[in-house]
PDB file of N, CA and C in Angstrom:
ATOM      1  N   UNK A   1      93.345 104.439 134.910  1.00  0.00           N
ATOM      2  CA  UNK A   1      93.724 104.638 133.516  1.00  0.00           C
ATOM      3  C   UNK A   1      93.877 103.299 132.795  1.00  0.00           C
ATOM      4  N   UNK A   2      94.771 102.358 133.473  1.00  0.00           N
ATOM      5  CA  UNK A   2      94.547 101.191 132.822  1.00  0.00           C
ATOM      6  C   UNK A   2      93.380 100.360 132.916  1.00  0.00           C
ATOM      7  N   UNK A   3      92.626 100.526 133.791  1.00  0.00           N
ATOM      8  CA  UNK A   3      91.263  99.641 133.641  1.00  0.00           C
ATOM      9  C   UNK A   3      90.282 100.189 132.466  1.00  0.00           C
ATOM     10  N   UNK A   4      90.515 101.329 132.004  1.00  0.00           N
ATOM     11  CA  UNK A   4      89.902 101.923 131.386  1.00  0.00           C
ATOM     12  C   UNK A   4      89.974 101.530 130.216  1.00  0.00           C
ATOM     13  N   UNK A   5      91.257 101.559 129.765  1.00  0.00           N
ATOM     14  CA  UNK A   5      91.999 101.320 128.752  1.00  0.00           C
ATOM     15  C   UNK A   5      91.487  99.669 128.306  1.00  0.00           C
ATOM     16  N   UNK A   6      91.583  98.501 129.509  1.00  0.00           N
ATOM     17  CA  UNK A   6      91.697  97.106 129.315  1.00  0.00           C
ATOM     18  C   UNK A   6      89.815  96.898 128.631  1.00  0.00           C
ATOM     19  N   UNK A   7      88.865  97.962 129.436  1.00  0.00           N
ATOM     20  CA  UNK A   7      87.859  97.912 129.046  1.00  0.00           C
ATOM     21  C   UNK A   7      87.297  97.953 127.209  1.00  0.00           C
ATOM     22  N   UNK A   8      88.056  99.225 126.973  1.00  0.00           N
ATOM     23  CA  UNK A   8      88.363  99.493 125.362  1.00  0.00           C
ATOM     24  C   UNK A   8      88.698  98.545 124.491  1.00  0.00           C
ATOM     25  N   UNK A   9      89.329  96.975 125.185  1.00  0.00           N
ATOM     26  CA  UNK A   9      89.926  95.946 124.222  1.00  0.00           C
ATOM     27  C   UNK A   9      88.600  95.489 123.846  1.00  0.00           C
ATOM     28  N   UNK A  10      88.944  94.960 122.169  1.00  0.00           N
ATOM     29  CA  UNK A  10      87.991  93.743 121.756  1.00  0.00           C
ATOM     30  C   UNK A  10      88.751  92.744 121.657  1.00  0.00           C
ATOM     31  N   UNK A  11      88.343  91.790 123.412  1.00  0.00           N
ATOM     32  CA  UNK A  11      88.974  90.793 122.866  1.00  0.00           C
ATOM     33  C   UNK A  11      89.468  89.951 122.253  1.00  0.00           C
ATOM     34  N   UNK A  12      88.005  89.642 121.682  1.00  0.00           N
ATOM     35  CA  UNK A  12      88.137  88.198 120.730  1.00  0.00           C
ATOM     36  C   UNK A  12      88.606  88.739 119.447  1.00  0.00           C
ATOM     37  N   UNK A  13      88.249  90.187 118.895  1.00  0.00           N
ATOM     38  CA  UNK A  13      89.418  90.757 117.929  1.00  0.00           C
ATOM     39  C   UNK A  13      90.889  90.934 118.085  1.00  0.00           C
ATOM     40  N   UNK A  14      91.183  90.794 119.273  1.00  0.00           N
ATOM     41  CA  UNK A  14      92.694  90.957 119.669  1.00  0.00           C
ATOM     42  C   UNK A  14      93.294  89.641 119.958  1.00  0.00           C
ATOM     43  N   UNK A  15      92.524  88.781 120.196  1.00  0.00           N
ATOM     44  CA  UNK A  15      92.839  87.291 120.326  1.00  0.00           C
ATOM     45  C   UNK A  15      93.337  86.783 118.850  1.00  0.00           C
ATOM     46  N   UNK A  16      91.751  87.240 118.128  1.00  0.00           N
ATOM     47  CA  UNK A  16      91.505  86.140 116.382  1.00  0.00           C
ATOM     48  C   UNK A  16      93.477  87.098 115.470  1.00  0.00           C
ATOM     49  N   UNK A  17      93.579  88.486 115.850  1.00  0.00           N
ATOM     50  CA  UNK A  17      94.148  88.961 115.292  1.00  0.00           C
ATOM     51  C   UNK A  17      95.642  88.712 115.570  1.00  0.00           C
ATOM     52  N   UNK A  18      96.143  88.601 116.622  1.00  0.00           N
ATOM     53  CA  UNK A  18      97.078  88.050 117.471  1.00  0.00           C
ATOM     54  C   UNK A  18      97.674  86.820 117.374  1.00  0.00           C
ATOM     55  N   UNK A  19      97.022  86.183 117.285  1.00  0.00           N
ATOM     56  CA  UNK A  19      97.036  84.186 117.426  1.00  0.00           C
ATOM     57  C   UNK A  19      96.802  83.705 116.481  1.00  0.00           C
ATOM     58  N   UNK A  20      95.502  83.610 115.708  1.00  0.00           N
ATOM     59  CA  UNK A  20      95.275  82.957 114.950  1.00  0.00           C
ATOM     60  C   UNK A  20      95.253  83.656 113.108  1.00  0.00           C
ATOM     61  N   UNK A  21      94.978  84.583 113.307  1.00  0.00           N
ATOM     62  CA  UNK A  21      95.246  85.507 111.597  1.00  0.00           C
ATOM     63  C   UNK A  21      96.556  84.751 110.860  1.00  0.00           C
ATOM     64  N   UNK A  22      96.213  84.085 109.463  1.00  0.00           N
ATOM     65  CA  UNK A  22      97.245  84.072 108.877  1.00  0.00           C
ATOM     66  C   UNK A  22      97.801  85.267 108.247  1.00  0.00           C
ATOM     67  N   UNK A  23      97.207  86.012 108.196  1.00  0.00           N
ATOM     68  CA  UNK A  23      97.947  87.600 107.876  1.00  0.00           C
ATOM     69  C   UNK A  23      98.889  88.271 108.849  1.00  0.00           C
ATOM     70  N   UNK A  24      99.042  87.397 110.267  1.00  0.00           N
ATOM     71  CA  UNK A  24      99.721  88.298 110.646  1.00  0.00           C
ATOM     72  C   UNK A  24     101.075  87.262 110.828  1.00  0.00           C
ATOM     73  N   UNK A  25     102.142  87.920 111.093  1.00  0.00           N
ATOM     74  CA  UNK A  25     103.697  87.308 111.690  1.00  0.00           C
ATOM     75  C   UNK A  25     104.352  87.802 112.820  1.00  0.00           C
ATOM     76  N   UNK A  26     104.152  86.619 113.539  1.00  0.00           N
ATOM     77  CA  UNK A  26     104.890  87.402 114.966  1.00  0.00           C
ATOM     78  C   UNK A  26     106.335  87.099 114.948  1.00  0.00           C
ATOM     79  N   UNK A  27     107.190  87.994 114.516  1.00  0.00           N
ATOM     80  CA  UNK A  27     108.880  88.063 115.151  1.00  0.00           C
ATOM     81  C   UNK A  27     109.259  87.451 116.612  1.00  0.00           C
ATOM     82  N   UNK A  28     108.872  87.866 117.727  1.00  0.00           N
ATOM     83  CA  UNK A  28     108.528  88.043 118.663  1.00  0.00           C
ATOM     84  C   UNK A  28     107.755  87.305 119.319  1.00  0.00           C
ATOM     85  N   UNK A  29     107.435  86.336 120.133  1.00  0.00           N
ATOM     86  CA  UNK A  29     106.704  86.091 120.903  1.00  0.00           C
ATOM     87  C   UNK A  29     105.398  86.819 121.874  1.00  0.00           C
ATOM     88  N   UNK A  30     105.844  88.080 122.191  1.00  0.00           N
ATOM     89  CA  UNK A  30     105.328  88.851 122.880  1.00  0.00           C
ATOM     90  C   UNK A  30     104.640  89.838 121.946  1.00  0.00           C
ATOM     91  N   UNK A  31     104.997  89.766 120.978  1.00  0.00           N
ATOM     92  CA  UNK A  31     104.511  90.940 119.667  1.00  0.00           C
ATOM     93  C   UNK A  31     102.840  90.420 119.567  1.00  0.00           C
ATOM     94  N   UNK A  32     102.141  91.709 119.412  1.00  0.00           N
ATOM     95  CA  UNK A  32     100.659  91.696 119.597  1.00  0.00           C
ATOM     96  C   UNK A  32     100.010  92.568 118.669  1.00  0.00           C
ATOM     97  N   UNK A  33      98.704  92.198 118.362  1.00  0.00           N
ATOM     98  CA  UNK A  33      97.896  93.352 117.360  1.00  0.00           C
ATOM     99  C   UNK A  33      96.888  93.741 118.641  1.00  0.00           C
ATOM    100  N   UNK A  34      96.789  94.937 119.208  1.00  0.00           N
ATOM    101  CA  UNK A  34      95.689  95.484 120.174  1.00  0.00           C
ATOM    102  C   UNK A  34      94.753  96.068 119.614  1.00  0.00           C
ATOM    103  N   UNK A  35      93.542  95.706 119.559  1.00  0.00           N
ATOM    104  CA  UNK A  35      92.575  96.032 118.881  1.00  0.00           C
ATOM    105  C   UNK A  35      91.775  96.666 119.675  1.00  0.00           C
ATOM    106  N   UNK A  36      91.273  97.781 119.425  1.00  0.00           N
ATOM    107  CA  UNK A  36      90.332  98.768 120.769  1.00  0.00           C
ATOM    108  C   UNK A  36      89.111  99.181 119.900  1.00  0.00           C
ATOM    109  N   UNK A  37      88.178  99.573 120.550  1.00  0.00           N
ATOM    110  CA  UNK A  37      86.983  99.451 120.073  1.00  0.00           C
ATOM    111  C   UNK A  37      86.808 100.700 118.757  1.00  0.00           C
ATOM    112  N   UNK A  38      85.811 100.194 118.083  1.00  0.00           N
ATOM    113  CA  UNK A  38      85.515 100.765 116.646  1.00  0.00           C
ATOM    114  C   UNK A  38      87.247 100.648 115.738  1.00  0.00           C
ATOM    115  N   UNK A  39      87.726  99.268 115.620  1.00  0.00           N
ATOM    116  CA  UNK A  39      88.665  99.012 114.668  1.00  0.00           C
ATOM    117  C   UNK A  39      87.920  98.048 113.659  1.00  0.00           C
ATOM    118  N   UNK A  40      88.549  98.217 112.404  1.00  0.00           N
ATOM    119  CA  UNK A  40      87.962  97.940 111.334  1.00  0.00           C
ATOM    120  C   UNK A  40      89.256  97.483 110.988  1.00  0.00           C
ATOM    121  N   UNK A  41      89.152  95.942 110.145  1.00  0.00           N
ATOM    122  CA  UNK A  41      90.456  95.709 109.418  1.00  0.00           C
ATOM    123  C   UNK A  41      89.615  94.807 107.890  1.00  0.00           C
ATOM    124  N   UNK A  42      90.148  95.095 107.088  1.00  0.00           N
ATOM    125  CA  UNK A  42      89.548  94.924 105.550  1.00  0.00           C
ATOM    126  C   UNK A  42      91.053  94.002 105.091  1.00  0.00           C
ATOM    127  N   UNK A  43      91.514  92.732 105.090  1.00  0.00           N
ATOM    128  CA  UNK A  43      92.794  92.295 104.506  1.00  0.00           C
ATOM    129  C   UNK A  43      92.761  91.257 103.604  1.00  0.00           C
ATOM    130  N   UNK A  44      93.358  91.511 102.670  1.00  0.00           N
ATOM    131  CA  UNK A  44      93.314  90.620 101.465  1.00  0.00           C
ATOM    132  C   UNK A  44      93.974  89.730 101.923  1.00  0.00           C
ATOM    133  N   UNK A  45      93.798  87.984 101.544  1.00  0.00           N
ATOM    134  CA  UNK A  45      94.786  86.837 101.940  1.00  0.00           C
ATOM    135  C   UNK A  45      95.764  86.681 101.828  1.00  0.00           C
ATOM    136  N   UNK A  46      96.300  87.459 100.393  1.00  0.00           N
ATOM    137  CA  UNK A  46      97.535  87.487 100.464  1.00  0.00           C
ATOM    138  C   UNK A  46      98.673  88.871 101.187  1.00  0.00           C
ATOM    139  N   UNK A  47      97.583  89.330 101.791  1.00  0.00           N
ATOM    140  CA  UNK A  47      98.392  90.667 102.862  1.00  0.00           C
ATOM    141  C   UNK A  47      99.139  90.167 104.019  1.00  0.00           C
ATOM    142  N   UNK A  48     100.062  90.981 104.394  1.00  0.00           N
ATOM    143  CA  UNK A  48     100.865  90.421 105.725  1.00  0.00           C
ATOM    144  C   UNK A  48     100.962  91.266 106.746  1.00  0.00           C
ATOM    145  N   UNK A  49     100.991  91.236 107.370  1.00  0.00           N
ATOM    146  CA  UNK A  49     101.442  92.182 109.009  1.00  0.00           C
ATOM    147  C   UNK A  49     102.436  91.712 109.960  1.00  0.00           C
ATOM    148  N   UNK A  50     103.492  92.236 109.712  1.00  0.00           N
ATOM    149  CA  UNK A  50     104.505  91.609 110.301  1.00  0.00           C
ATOM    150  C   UNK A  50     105.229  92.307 112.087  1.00  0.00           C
ATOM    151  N   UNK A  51     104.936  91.798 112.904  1.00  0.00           N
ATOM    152  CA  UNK A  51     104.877  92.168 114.519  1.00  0.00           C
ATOM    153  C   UNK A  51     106.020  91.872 114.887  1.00  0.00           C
ATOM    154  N   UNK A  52     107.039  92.919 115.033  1.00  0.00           N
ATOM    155  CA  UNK A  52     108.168  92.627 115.592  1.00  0.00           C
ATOM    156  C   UNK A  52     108.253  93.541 117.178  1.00  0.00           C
ATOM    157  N   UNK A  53     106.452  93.952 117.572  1.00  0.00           N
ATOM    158  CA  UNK A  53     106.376  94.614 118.509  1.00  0.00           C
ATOM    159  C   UNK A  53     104.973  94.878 118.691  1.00  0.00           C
ATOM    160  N   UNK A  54     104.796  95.877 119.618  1.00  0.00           N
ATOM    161  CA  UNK A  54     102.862  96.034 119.372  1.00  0.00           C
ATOM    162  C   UNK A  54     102.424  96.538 118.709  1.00  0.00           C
ATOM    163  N   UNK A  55     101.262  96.766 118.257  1.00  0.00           N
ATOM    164  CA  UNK A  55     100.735  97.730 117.340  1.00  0.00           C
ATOM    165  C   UNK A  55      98.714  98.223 118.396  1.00  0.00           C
ATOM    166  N   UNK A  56      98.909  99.170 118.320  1.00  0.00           N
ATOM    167  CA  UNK A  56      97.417  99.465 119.359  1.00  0.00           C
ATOM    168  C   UNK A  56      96.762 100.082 117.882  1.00  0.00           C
ATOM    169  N   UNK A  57      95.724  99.553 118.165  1.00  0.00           N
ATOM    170  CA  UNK A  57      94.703 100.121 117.027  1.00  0.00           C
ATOM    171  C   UNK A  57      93.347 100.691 117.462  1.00  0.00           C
ATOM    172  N   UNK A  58      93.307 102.237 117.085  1.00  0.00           N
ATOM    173  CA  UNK A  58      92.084 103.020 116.902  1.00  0.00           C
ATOM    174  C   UNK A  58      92.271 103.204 118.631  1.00  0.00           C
ATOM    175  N   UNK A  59      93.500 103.788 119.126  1.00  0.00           N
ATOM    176  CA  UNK A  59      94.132 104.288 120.182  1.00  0.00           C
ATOM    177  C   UNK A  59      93.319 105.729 120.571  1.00  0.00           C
ATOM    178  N   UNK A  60      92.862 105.591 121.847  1.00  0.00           N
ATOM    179  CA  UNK A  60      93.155 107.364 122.369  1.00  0.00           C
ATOM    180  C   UNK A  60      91.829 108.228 122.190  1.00  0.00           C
ATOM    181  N   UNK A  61      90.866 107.232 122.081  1.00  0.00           N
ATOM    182  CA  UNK A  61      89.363 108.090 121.635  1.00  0.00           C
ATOM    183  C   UNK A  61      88.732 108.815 122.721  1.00  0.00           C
ATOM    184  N   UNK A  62      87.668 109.462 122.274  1.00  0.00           N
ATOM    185  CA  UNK A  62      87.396 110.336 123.343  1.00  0.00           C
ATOM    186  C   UNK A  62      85.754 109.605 123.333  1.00  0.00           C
ATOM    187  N   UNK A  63      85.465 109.827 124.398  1.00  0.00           N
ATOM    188  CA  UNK A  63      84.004 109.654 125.098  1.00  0.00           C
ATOM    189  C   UNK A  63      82.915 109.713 124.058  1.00  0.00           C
ATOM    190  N   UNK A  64      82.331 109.049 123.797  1.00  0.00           N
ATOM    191  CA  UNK A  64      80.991 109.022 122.792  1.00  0.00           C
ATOM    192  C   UNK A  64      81.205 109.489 121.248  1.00  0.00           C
ATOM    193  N   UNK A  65      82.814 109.313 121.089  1.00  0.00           N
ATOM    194  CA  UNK A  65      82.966 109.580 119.550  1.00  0.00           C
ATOM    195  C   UNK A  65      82.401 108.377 118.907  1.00  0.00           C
ATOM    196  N   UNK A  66      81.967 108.782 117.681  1.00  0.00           N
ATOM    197  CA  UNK A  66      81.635 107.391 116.767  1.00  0.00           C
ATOM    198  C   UNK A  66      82.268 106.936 115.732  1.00  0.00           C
ATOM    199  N   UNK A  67      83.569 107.649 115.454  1.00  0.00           N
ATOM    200  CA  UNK A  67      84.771 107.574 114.193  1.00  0.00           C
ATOM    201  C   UNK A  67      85.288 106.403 114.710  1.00  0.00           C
ATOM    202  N   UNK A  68      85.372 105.494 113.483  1.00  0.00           N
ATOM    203  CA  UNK A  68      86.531 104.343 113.919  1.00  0.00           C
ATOM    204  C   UNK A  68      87.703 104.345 112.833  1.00  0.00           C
ATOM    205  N   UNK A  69      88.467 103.368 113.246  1.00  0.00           N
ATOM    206  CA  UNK A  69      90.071 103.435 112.352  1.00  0.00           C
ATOM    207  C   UNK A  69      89.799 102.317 111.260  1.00  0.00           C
ATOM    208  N   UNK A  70      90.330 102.055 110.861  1.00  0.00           N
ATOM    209  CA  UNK A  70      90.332 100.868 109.422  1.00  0.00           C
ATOM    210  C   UNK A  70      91.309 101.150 108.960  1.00  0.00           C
ATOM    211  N   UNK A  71      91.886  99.815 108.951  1.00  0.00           N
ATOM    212  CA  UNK A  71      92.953  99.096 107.931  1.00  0.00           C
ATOM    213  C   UNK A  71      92.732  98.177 107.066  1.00  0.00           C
ATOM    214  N   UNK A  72      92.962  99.112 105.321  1.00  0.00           N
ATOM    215  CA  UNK A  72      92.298  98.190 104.490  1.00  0.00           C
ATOM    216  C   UNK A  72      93.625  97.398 103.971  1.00  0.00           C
ATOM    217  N   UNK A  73      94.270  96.235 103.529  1.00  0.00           N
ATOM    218  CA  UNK A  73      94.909  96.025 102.902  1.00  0.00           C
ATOM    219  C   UNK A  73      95.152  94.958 101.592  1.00  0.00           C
ATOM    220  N   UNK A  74      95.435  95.590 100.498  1.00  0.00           N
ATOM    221  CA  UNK A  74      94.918  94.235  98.878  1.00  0.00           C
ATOM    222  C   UNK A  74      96.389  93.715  99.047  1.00  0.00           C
ATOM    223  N   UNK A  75      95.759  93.022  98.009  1.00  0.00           N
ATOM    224  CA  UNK A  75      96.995  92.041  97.854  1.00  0.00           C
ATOM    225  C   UNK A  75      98.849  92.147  97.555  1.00  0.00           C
ATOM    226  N   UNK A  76      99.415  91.464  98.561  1.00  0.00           N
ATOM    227  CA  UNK A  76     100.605  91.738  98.377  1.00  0.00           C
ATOM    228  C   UNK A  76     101.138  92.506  98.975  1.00  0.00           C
ATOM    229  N   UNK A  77     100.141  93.177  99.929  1.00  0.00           N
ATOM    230  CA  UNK A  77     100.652  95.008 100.954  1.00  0.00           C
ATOM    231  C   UNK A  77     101.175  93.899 101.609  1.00  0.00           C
ATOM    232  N   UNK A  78     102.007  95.168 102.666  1.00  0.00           N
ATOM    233  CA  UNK A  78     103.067  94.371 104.026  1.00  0.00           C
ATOM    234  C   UNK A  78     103.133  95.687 104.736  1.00  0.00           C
ATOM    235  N   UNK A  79     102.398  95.636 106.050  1.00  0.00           N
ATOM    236  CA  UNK A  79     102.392  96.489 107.356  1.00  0.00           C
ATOM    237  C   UNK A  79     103.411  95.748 108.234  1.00  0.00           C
ATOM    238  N   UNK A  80     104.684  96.146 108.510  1.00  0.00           N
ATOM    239  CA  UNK A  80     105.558  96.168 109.288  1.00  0.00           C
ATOM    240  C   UNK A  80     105.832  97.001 110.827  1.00  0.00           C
ATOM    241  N   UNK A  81     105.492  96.525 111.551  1.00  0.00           N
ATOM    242  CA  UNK A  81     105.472  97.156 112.717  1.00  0.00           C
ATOM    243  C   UNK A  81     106.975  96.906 113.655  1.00  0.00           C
ATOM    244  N   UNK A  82     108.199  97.722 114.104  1.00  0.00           N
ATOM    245  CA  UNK A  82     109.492  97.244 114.815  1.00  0.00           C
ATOM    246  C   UNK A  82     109.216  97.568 116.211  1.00  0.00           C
ATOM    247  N   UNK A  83     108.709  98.031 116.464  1.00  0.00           N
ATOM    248  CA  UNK A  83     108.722  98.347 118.108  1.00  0.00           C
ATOM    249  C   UNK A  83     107.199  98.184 118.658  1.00  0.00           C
ATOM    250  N   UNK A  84     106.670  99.951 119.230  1.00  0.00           N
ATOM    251  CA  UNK A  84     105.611  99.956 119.584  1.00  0.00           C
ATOM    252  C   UNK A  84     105.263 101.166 118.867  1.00  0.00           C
ATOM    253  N   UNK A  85     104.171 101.099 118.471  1.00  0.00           N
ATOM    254  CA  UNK A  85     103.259 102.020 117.538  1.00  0.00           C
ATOM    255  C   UNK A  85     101.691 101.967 118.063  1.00  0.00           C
ATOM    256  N   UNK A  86     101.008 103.258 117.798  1.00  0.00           N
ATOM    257  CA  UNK A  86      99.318 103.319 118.373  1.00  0.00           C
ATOM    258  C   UNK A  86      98.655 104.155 117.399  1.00  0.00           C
ATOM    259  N   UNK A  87      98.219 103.449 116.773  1.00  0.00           N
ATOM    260  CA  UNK A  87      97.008 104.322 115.737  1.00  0.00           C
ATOM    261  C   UNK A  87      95.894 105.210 116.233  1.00  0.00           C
ATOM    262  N   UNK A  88      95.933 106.384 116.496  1.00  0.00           N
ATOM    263  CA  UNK A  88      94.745 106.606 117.130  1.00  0.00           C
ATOM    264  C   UNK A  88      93.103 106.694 116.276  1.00  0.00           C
ATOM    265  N   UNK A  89      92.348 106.978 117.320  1.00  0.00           N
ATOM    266  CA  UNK A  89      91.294 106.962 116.868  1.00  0.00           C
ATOM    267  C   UNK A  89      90.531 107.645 115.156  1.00  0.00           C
ATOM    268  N   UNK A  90      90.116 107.159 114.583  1.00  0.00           N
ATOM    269  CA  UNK A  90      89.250 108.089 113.430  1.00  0.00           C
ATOM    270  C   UNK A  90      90.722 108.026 112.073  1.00  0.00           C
ATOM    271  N   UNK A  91      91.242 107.151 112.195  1.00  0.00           N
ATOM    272  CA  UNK A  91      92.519 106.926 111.113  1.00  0.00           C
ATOM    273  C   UNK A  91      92.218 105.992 109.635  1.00  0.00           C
ATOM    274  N   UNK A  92      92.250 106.225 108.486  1.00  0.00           N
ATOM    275  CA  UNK A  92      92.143 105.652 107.779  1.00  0.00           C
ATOM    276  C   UNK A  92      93.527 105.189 106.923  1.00  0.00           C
ATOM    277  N   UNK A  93      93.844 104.006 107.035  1.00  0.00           N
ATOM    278  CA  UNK A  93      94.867 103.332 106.378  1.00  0.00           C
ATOM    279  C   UNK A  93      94.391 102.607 104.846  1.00  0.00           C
ATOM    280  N   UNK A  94      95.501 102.791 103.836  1.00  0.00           N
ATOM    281  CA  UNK A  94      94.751 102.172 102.589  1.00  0.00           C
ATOM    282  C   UNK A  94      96.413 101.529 102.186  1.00  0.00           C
ATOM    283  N   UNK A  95      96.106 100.049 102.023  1.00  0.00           N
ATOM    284  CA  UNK A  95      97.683  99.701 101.124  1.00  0.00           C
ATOM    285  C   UNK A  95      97.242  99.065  99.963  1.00  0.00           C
ATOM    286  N   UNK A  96      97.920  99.612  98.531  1.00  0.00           N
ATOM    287  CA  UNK A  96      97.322  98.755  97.628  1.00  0.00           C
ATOM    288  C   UNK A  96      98.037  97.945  97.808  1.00  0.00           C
ATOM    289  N   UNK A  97      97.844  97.121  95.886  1.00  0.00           N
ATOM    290  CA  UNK A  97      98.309  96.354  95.963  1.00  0.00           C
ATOM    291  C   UNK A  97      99.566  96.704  95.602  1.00  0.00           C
ATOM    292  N   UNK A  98     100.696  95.814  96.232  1.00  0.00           N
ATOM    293  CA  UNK A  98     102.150  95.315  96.316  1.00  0.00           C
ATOM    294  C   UNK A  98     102.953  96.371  97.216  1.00  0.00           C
ATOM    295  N   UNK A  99     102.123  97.612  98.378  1.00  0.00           N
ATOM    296  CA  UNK A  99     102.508  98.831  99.000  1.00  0.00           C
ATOM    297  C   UNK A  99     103.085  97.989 100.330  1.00  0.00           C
ATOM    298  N   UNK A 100     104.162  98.520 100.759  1.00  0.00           N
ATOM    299  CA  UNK A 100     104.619  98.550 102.369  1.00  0.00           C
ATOM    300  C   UNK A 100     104.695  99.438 102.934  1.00  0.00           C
ATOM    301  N   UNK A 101     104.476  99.779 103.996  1.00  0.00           N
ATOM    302  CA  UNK A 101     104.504 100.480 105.242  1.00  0.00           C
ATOM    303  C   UNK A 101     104.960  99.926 106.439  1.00  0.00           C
ATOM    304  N   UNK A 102     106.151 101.090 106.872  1.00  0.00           N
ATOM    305  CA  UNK A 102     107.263 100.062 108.046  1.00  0.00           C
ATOM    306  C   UNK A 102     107.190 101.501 108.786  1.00  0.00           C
ATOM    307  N   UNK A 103     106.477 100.401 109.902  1.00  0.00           N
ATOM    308  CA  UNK A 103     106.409 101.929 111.048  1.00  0.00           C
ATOM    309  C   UNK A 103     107.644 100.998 112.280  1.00  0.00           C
ATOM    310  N   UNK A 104     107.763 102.205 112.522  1.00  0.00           N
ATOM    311  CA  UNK A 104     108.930 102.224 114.549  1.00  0.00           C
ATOM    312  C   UNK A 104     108.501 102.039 115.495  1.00  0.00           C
ATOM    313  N   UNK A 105     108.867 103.334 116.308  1.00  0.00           N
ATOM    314  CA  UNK A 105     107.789 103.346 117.405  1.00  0.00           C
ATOM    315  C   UNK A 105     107.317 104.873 116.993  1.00  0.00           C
ATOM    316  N   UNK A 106     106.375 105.004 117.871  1.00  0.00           N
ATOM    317  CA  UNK A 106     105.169 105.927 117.870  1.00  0.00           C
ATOM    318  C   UNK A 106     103.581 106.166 117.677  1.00  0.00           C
ATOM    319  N   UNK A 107     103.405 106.983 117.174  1.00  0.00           N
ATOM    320  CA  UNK A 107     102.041 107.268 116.505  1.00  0.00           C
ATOM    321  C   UNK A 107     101.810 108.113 115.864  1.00  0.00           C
ATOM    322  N   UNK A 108     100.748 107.745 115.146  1.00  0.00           N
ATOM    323  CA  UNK A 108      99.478 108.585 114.136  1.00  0.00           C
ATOM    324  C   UNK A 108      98.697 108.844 114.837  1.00  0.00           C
ATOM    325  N   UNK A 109      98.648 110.235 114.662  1.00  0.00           N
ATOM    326  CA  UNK A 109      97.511 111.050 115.380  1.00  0.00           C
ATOM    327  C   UNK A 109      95.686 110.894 115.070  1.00  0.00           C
ATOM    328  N   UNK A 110      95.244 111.384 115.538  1.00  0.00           N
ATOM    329  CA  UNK A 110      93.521 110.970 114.856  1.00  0.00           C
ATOM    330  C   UNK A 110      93.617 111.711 113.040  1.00  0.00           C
ATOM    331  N   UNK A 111      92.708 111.246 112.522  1.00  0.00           N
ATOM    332  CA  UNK A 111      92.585 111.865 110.952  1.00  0.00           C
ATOM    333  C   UNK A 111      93.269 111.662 110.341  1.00  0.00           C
ATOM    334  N   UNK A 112      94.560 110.317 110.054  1.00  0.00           N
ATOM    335  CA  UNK A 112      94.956 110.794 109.363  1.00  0.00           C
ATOM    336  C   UNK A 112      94.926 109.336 107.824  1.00  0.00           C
ATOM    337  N   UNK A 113      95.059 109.980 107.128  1.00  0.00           N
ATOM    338  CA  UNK A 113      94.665 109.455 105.945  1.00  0.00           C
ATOM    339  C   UNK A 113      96.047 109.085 105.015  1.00  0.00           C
ATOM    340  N   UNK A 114      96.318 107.690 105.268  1.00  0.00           N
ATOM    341  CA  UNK A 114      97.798 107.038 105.017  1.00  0.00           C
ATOM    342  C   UNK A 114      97.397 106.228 103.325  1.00  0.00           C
ATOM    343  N   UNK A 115      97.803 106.532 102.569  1.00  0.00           N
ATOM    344  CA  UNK A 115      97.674 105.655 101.169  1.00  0.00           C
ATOM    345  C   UNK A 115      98.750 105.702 100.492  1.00  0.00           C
ATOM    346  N   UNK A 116      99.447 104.160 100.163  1.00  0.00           N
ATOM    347  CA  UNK A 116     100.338 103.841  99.984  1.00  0.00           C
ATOM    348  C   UNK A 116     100.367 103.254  98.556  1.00  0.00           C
TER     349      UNK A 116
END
């Protein structure tokens, strides 16, 4: 299950998104953006993502689906993540501009269509 899972990472998207993104803020040391295959992120420069825990993105797909997740965010949004959270697969996120969204722990199920 977990090899499976480690296979699903895009690394160098989970690296660039993790480490080096000025959009994102790690609280945390250990706080991470997990990026799994068919994730899409659209972020304006002045957007933030703030990691006070993990966040798994485009989580939980099934075998030869071709839906991916996307997170679009304009200017001034703020995605707040406190714990651990998993977006699953086929999710569309939209923040305009100056919108926040402060997730916990858990998840969004596949489909679902978040506009803030």
């Amino acid at each position: 299950m977990l090899i499976n899972k480690l296979r699903k990472v895009e690394i160098l998207k989970t690296i660039y998104y993790t480490f080096l993104s000025r959009n994102i803020n790690k609280i945390e040391r250990k706080s991470k953006l997990i990026c799994l295959k068919k994730s899409n992120f659209q972020l304006a420069k002045s957007s933030k993502i703030i990691l006070n825990g993990t966040l798994m993105f485009s989580d939980n797909d099934i075998k030869g689906s071709i839906r991916q997740s996307n997170l679009r965010m304009d200017n001034n949004s703020l995605l707040e993540v406190k714990k651990f959270f998993s977006i699953y697969y086929g999710a569309d996120i939209i923040l305009f501009k100056d919108a926040k969204l402060k997730l916990g722990s858990g998840f969004f199920n596949r489909k679902i269509n978040t506009i803030k």
